[in-house]
Structure formats: C-alpha cells, structure tokens
PDB file of N, CA and C in Angstrom:
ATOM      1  N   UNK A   1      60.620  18.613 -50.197  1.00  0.00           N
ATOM      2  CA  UNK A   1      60.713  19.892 -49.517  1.00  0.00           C
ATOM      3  C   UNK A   1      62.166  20.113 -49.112  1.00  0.00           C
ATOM      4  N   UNK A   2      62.433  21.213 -49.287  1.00  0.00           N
ATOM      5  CA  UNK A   2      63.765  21.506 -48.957  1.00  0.00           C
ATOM      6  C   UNK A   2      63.991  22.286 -47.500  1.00  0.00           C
ATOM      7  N   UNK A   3      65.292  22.275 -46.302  1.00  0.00           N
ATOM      8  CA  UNK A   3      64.774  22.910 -45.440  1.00  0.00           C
ATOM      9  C   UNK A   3      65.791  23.861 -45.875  1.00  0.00           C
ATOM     10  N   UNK A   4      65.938  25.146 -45.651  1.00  0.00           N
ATOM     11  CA  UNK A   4      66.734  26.326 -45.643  1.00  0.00           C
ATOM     12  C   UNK A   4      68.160  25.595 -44.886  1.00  0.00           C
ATOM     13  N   UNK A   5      67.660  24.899 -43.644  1.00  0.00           N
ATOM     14  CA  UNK A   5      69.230  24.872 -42.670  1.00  0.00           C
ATOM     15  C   UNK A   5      69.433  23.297 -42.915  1.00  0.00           C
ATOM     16  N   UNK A   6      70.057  22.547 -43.580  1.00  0.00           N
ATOM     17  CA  UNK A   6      70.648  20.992 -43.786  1.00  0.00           C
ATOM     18  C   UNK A   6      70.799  20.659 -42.400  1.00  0.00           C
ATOM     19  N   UNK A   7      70.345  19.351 -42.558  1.00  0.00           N
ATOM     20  CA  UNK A   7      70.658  18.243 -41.017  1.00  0.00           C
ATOM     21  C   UNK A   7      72.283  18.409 -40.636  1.00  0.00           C
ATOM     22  N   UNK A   8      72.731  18.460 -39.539  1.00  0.00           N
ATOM     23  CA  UNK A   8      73.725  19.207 -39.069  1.00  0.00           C
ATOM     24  C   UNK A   8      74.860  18.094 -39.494  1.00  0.00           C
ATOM     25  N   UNK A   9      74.651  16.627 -39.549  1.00  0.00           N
ATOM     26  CA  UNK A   9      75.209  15.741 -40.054  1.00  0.00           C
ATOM     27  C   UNK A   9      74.789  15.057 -41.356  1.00  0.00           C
ATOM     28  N   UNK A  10      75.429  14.374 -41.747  1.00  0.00           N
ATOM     29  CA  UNK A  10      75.221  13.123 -43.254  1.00  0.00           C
ATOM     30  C   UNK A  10      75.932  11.996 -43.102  1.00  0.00           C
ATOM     31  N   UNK A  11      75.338  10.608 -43.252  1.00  0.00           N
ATOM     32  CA  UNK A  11      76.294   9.469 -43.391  1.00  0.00           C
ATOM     33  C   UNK A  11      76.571   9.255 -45.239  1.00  0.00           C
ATOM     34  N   UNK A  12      78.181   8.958 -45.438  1.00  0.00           N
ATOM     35  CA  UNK A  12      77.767   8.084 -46.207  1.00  0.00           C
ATOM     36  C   UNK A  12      79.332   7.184 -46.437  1.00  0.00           C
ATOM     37  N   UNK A  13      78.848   6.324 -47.645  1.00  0.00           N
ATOM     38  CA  UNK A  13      80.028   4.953 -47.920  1.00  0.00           C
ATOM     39  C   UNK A  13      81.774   5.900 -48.397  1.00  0.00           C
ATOM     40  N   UNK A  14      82.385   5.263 -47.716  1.00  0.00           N
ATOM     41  CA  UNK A  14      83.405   5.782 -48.221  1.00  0.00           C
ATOM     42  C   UNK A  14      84.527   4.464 -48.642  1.00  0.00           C
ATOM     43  N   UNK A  15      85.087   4.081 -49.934  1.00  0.00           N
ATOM     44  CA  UNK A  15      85.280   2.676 -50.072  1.00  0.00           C
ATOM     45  C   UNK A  15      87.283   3.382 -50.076  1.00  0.00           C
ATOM     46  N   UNK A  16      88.121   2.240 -49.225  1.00  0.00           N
ATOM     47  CA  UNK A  16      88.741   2.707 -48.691  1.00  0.00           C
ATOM     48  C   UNK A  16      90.171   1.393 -49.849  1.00  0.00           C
ATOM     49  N   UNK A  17      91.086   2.010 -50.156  1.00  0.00           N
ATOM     50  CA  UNK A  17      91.905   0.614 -50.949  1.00  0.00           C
ATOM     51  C   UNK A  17      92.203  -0.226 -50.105  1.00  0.00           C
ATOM     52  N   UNK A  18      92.501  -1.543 -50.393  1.00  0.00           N
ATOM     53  CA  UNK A  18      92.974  -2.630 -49.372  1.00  0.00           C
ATOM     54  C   UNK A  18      94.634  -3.413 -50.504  1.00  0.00           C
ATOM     55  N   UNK A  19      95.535  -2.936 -49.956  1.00  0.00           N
ATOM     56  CA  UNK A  19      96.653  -3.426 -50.734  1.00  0.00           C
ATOM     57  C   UNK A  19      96.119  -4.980 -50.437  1.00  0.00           C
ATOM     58  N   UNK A  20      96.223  -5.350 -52.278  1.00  0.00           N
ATOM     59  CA  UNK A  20      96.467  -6.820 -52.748  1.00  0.00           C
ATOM     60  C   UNK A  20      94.852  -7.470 -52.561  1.00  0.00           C
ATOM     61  N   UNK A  21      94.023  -6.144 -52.387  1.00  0.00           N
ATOM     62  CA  UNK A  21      92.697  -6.715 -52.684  1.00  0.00           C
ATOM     63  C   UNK A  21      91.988  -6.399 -54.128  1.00  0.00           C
ATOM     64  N   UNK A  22      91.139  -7.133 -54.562  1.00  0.00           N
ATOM     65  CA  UNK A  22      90.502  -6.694 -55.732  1.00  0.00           C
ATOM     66  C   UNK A  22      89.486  -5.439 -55.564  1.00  0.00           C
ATOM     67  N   UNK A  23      88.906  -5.729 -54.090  1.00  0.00           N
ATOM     68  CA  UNK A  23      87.934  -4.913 -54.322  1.00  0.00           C
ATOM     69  C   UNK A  23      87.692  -3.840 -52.936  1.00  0.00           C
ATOM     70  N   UNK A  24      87.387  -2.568 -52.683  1.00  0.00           N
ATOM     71  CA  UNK A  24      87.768  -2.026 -51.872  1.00  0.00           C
ATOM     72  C   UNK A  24      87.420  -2.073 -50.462  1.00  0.00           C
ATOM     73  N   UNK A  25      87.683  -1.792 -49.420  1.00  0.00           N
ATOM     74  CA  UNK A  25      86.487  -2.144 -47.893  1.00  0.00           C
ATOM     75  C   UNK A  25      85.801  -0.803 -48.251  1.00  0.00           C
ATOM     76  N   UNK A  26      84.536  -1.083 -47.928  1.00  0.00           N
ATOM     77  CA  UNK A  26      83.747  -0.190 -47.376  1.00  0.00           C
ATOM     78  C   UNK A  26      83.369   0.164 -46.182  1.00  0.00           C
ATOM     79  N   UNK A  27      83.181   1.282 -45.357  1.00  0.00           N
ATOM     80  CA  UNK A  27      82.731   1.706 -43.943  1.00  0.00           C
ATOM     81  C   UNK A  27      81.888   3.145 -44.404  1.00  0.00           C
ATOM     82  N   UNK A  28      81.212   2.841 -43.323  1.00  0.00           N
ATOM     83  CA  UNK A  28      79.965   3.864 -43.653  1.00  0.00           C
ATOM     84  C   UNK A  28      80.452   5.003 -42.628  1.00  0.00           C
ATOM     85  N   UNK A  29      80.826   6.295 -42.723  1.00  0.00           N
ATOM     86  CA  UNK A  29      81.006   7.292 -41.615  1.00  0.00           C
ATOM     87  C   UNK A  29      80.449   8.706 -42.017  1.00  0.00           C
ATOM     88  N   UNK A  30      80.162   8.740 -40.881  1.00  0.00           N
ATOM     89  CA  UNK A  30      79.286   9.996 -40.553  1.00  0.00           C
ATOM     90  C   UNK A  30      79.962  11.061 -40.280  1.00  0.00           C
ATOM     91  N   UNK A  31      79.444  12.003 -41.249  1.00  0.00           N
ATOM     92  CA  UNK A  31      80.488  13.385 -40.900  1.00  0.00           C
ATOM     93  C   UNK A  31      79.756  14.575 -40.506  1.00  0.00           C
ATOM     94  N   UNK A  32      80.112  15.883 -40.401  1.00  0.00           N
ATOM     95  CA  UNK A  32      79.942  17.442 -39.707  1.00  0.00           C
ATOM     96  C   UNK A  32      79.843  17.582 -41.482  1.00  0.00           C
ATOM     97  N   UNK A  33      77.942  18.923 -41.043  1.00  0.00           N
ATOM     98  CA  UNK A  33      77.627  19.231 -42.445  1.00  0.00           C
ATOM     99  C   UNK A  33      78.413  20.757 -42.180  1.00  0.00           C
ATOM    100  N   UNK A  34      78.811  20.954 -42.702  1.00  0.00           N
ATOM    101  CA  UNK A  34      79.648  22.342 -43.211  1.00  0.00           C
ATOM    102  C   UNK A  34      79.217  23.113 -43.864  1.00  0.00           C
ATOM    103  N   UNK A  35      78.521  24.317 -43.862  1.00  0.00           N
ATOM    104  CA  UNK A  35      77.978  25.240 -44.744  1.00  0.00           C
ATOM    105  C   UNK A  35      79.275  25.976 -45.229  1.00  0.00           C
ATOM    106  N   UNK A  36      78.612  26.946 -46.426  1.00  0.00           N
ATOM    107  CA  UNK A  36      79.837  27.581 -47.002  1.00  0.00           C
ATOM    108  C   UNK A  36      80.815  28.301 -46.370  1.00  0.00           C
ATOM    109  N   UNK A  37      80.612  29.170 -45.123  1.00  0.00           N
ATOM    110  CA  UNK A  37      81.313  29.745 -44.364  1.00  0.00           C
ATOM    111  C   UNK A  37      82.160  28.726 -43.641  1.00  0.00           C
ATOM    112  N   UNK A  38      81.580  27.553 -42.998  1.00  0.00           N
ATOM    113  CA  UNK A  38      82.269  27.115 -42.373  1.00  0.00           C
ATOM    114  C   UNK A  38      83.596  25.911 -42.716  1.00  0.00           C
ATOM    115  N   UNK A  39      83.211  25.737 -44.483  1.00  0.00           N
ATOM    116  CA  UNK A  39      84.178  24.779 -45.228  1.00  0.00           C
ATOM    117  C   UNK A  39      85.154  25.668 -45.404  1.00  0.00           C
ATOM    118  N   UNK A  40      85.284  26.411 -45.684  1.00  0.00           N
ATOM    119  CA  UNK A  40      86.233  27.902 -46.037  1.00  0.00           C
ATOM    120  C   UNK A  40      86.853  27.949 -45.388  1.00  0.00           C
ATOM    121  N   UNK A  41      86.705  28.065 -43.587  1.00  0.00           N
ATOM    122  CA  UNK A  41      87.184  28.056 -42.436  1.00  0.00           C
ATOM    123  C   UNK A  41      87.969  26.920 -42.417  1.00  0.00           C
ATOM    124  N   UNK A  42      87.500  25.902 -42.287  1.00  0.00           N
ATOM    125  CA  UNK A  42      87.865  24.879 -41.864  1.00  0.00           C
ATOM    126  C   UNK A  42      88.836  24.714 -43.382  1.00  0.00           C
ATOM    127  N   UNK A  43      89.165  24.577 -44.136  1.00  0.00           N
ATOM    128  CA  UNK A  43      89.842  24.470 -45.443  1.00  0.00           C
ATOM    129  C   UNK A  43      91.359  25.091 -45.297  1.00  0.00           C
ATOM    130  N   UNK A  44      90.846  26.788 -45.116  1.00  0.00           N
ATOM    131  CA  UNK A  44      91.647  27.622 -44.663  1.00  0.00           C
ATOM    132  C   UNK A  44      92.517  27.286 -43.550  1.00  0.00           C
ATOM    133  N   UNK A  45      92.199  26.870 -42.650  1.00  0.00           N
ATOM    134  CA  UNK A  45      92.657  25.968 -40.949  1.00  0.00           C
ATOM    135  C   UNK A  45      93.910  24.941 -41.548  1.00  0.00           C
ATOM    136  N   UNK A  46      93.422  24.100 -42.984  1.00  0.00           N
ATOM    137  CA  UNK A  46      94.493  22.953 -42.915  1.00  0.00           C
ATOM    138  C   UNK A  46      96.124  23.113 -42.479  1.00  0.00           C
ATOM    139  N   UNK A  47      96.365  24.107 -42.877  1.00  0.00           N
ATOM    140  CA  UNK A  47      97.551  24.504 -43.135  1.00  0.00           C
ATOM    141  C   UNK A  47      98.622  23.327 -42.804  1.00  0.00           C
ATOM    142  N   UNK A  48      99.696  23.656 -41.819  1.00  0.00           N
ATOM    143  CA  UNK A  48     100.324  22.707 -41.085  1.00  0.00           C
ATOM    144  C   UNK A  48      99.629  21.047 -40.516  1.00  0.00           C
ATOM    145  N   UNK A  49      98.288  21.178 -39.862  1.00  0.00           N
ATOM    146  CA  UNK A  49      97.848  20.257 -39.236  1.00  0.00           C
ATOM    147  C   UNK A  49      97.776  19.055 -39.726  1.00  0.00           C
ATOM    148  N   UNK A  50      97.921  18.340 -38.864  1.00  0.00           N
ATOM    149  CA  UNK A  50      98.281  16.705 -39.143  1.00  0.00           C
ATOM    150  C   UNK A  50      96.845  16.274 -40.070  1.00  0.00           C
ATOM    151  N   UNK A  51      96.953  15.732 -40.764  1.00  0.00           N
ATOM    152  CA  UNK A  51      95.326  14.560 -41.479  1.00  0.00           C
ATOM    153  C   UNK A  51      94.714  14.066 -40.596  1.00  0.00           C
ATOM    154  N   UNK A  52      94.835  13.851 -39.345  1.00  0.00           N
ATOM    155  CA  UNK A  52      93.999  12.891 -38.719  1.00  0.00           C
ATOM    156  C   UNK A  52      93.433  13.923 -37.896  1.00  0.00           C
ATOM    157  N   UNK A  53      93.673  15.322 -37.335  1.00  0.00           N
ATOM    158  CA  UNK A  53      93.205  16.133 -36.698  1.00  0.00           C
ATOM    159  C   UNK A  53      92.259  16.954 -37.246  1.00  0.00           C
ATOM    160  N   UNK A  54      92.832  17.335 -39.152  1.00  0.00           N
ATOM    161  CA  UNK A  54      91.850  17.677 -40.105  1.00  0.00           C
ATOM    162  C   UNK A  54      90.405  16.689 -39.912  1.00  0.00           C
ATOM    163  N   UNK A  55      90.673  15.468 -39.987  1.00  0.00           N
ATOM    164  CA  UNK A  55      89.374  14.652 -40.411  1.00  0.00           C
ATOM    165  C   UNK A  55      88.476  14.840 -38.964  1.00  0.00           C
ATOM    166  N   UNK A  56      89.279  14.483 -38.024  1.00  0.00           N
ATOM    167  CA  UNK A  56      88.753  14.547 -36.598  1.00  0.00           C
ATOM    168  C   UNK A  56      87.296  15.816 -36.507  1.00  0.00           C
ATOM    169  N   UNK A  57      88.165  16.452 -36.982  1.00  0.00           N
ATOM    170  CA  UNK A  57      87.029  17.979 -36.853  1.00  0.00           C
ATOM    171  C   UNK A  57      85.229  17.643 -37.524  1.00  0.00           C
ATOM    172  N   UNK A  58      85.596  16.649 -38.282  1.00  0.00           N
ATOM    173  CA  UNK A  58      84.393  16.731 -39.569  1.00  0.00           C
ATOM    174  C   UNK A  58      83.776  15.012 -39.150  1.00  0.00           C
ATOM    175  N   UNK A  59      84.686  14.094 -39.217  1.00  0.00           N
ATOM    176  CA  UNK A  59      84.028  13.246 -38.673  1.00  0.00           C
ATOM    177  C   UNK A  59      83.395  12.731 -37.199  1.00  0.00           C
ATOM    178  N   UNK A  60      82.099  12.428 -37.572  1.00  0.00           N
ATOM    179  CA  UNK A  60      81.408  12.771 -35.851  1.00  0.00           C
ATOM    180  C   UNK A  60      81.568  10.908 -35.279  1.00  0.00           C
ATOM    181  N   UNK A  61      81.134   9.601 -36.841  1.00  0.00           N
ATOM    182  CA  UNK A  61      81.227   8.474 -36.623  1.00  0.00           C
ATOM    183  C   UNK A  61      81.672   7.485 -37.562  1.00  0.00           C
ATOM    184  N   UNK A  62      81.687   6.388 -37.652  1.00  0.00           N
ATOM    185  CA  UNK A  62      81.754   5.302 -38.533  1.00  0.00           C
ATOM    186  C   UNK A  62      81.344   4.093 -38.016  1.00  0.00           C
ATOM    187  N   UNK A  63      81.167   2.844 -38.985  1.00  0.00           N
ATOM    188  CA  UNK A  63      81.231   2.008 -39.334  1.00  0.00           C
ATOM    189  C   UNK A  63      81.648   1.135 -40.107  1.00  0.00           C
ATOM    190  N   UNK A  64      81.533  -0.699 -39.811  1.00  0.00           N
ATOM    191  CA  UNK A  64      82.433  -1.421 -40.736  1.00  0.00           C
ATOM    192  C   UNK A  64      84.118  -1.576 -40.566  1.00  0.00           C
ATOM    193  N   UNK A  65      84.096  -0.813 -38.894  1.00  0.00           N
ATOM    194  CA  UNK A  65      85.602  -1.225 -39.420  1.00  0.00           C
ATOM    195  C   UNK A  65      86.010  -2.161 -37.665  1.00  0.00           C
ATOM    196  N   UNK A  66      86.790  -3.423 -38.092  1.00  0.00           N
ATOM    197  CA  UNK A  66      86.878  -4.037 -36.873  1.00  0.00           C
ATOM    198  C   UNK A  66      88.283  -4.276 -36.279  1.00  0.00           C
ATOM    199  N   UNK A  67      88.725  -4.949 -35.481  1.00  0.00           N
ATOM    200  CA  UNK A  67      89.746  -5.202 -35.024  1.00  0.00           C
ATOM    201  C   UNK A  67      90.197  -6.407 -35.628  1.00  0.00           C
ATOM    202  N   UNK A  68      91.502  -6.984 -34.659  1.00  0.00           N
ATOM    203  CA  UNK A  68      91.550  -8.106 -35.420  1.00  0.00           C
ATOM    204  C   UNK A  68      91.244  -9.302 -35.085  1.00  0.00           C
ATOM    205  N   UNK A  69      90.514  -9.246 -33.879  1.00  0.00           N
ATOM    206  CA  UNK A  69      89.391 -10.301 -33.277  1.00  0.00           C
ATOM    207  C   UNK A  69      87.852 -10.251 -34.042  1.00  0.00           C
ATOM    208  N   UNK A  70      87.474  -9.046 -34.787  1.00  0.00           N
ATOM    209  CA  UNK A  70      86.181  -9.079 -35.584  1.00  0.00           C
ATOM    210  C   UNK A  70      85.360  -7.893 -34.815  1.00  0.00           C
ATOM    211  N   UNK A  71      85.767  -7.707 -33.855  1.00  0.00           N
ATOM    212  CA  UNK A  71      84.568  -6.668 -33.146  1.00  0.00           C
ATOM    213  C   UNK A  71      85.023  -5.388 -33.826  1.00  0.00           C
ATOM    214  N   UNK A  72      83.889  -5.165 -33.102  1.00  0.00           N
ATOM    215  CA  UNK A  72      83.545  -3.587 -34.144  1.00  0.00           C
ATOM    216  C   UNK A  72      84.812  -2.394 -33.407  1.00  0.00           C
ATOM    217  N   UNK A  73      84.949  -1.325 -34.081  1.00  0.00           N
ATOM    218  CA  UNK A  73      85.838  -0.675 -33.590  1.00  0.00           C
ATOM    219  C   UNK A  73      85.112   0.452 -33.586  1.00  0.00           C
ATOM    220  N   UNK A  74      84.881   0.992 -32.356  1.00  0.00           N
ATOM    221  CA  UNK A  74      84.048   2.357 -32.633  1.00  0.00           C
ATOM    222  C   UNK A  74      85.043   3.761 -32.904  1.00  0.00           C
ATOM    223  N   UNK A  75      84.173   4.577 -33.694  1.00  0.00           N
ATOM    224  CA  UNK A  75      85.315   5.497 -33.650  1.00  0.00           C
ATOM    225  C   UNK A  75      85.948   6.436 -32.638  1.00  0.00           C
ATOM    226  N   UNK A  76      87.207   7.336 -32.922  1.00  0.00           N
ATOM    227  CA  UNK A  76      87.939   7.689 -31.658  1.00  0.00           C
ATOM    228  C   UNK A  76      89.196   8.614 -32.377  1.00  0.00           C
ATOM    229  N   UNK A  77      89.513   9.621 -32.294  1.00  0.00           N
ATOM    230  CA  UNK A  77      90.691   9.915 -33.015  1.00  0.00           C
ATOM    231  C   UNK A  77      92.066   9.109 -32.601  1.00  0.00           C
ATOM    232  N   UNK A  78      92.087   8.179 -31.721  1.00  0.00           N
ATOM    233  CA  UNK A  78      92.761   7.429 -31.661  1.00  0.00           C
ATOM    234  C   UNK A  78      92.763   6.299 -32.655  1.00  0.00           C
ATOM    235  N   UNK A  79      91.528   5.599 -33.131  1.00  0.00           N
ATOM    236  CA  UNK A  79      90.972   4.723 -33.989  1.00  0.00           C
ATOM    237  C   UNK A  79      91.212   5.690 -35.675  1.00  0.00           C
ATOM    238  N   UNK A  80      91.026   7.011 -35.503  1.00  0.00           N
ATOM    239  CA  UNK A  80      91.483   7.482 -37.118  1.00  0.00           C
ATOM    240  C   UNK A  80      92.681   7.392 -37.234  1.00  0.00           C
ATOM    241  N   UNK A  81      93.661   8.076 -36.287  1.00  0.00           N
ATOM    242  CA  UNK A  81      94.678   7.724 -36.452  1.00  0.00           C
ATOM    243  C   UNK A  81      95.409   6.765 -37.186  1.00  0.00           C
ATOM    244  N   UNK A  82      95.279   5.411 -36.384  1.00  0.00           N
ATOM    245  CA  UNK A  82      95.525   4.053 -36.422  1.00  0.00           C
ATOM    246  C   UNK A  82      94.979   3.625 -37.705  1.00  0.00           C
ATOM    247  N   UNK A  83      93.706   3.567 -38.174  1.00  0.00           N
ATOM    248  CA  UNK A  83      93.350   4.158 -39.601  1.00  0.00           C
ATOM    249  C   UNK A  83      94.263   4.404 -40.588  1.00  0.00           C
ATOM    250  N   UNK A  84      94.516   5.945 -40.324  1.00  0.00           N
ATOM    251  CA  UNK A  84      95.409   6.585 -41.197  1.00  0.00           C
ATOM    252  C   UNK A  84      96.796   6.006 -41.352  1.00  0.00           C
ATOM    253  N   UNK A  85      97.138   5.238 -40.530  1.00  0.00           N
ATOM    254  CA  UNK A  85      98.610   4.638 -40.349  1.00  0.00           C
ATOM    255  C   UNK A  85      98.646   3.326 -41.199  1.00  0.00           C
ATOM    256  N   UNK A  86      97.537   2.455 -40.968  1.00  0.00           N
ATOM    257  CA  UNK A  86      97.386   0.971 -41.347  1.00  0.00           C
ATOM    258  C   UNK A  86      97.207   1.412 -43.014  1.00  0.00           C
ATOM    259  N   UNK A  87      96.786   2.884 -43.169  1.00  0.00           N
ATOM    260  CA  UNK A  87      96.236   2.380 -44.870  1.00  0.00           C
ATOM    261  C   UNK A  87      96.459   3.394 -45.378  1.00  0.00           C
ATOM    262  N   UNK A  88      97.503   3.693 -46.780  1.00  0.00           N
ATOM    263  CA  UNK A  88      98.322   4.655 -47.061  1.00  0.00           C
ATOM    264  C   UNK A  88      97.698   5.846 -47.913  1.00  0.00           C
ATOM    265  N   UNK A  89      95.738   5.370 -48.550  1.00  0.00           N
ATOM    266  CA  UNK A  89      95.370   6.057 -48.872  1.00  0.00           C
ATOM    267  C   UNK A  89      93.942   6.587 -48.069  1.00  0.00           C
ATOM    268  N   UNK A  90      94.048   5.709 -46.747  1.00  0.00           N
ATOM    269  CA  UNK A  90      92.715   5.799 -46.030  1.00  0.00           C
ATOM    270  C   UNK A  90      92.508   7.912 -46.199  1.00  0.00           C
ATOM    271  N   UNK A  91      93.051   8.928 -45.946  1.00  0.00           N
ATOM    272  CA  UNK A  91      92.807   9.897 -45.451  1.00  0.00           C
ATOM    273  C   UNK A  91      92.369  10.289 -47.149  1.00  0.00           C
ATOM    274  N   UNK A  92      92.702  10.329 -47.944  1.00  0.00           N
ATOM    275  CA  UNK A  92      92.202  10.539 -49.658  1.00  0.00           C
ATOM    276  C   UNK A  92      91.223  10.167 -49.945  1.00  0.00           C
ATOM    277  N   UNK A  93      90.977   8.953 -49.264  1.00  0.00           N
ATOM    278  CA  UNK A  93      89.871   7.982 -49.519  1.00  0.00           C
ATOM    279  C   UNK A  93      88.209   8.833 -48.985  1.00  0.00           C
ATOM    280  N   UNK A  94      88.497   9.012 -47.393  1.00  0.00           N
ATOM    281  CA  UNK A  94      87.588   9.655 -46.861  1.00  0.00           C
ATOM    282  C   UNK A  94      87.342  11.023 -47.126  1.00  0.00           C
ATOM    283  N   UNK A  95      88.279  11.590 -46.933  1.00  0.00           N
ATOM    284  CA  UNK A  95      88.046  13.058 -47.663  1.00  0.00           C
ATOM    285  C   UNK A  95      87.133  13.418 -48.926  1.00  0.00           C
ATOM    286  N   UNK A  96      87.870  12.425 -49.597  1.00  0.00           N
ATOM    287  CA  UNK A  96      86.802  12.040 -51.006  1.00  0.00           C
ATOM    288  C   UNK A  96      85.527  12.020 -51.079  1.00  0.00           C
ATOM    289  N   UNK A  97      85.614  10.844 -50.222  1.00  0.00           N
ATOM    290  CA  UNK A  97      83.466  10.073 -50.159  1.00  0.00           C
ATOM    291  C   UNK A  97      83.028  11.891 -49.339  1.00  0.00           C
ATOM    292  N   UNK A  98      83.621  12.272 -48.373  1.00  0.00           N
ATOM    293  CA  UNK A  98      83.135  13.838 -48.032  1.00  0.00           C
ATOM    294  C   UNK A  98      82.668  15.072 -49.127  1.00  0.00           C
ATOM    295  N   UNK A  99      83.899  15.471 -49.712  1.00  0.00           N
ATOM    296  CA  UNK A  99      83.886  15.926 -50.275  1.00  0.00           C
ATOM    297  C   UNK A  99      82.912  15.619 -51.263  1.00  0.00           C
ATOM    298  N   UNK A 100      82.583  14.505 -52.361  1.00  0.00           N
ATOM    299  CA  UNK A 100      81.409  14.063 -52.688  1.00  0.00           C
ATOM    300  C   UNK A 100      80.103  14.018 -52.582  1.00  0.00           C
ATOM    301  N   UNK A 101      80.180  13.627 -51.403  1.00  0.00           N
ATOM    302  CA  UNK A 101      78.760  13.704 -50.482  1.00  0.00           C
ATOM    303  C   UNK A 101      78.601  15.233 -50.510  1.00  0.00           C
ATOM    304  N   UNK A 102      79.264  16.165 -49.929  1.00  0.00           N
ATOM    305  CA  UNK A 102      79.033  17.501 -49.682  1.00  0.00           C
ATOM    306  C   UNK A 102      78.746  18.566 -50.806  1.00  0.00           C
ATOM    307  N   UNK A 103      79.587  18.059 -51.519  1.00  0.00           N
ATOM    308  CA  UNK A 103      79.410  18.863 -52.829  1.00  0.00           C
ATOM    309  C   UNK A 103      78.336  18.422 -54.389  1.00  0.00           C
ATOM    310  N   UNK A 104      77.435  17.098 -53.775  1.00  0.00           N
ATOM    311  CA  UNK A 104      76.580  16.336 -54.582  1.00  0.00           C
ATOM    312  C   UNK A 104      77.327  15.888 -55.894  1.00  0.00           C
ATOM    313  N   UNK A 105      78.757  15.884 -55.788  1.00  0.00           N
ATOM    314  CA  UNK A 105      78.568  14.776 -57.254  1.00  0.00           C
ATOM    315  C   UNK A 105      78.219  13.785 -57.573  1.00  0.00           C
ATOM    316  N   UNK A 106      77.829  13.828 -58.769  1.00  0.00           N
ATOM    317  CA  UNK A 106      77.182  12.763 -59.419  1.00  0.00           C
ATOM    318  C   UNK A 106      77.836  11.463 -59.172  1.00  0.00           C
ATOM    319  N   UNK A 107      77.541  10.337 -58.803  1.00  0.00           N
ATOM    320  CA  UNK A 107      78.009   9.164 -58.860  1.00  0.00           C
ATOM    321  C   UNK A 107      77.445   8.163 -60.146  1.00  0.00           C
ATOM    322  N   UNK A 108      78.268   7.289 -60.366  1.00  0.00           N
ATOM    323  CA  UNK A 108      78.329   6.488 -61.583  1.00  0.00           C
ATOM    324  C   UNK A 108      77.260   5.282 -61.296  1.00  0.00           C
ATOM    325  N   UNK A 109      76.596   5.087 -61.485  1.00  0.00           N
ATOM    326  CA  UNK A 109      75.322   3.870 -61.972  1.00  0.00           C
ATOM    327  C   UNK A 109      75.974   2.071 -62.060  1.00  0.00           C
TER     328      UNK A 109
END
C-alpha cells in the first residue's frame, strides 16, 4: 500500500572513504524526507552556504560513528562539521547515499 504523504523521515547506509583503507566505513543516518517543492527549495537555498549547514537542514540522525575512545558519537552539527573536516569526501559521500535513497536508484546486487 502506498500512502499519498511519505514518512516524514528515512534511514539509510551511507559508506563514507577512509584514506588508506580498502574498504569504506559505513554509518547509518537518518535524514528529512523532502517532497518536490521542498527539494527545489532547499537546492535553490545552496547557494553560498557552507556543506555542513546544507546537510544540517536534511539530516535529523546517525550512526556508527565513534570517537577516539570507541563511544558512540551522537549527532550534532558540531559532530557534522568535525565530520566534514576529518574526511575530504565525507559531504559527497552523504549527499549521495541521500540523494539515492530519495530519488530510488537502483542499487547494484
């Protein structure tokens, strides 16, 4: 069954590069569902604004990602930030798994 109005959120994997790793980290984050009016908007908005204030808007959570004691790091636009700083393609990365998720492409088997 389909509902007319989509769950206002969606989680999903977004696999992020790790210089000098083989294989990528994964963290699971939860983003803002965006209908057509409001991706437009928000698209339109990028202009000047920093990446981490763009993502801020859309991401509500995550997971998988820790400190460097092991505990979990909850999210925080302080924590995307820091994110975005530590990893040179983290903001491509997520945008991506979004964009993906949002727009249903097909993923590979």
């Amino acid at each position: 069954m389909l509902k007319i109005t989509p769950n206002p959120t969606f989680t999903t994997e977004a696999e992020l590069h790790i210089p000098g790793e083989d294989l990528p980290g994964k963290i699971k984050v939860t983003f803002r569902y965006l209908n057509t009016e409001q991706f437009k908007s928000w698209k339109e908005g990028l202009g000047d604004k920093p990446v981490s204030e763009a993502l801020h808007e859309i991401i509500v959570s995550w997971s998988g990602i820790e400190d460097e004691s092991g505990k979990s790091v909850e999210y925080s636009a302080d924590g995307l930030k820091q994110l975005l700083i530590s990893y040179q393609t983290a903001d491509s990365d997520i945008t991506n798994a979004y964009l993906r998720e949002l727009f249903g492409a097909r993923r590979k088997n």
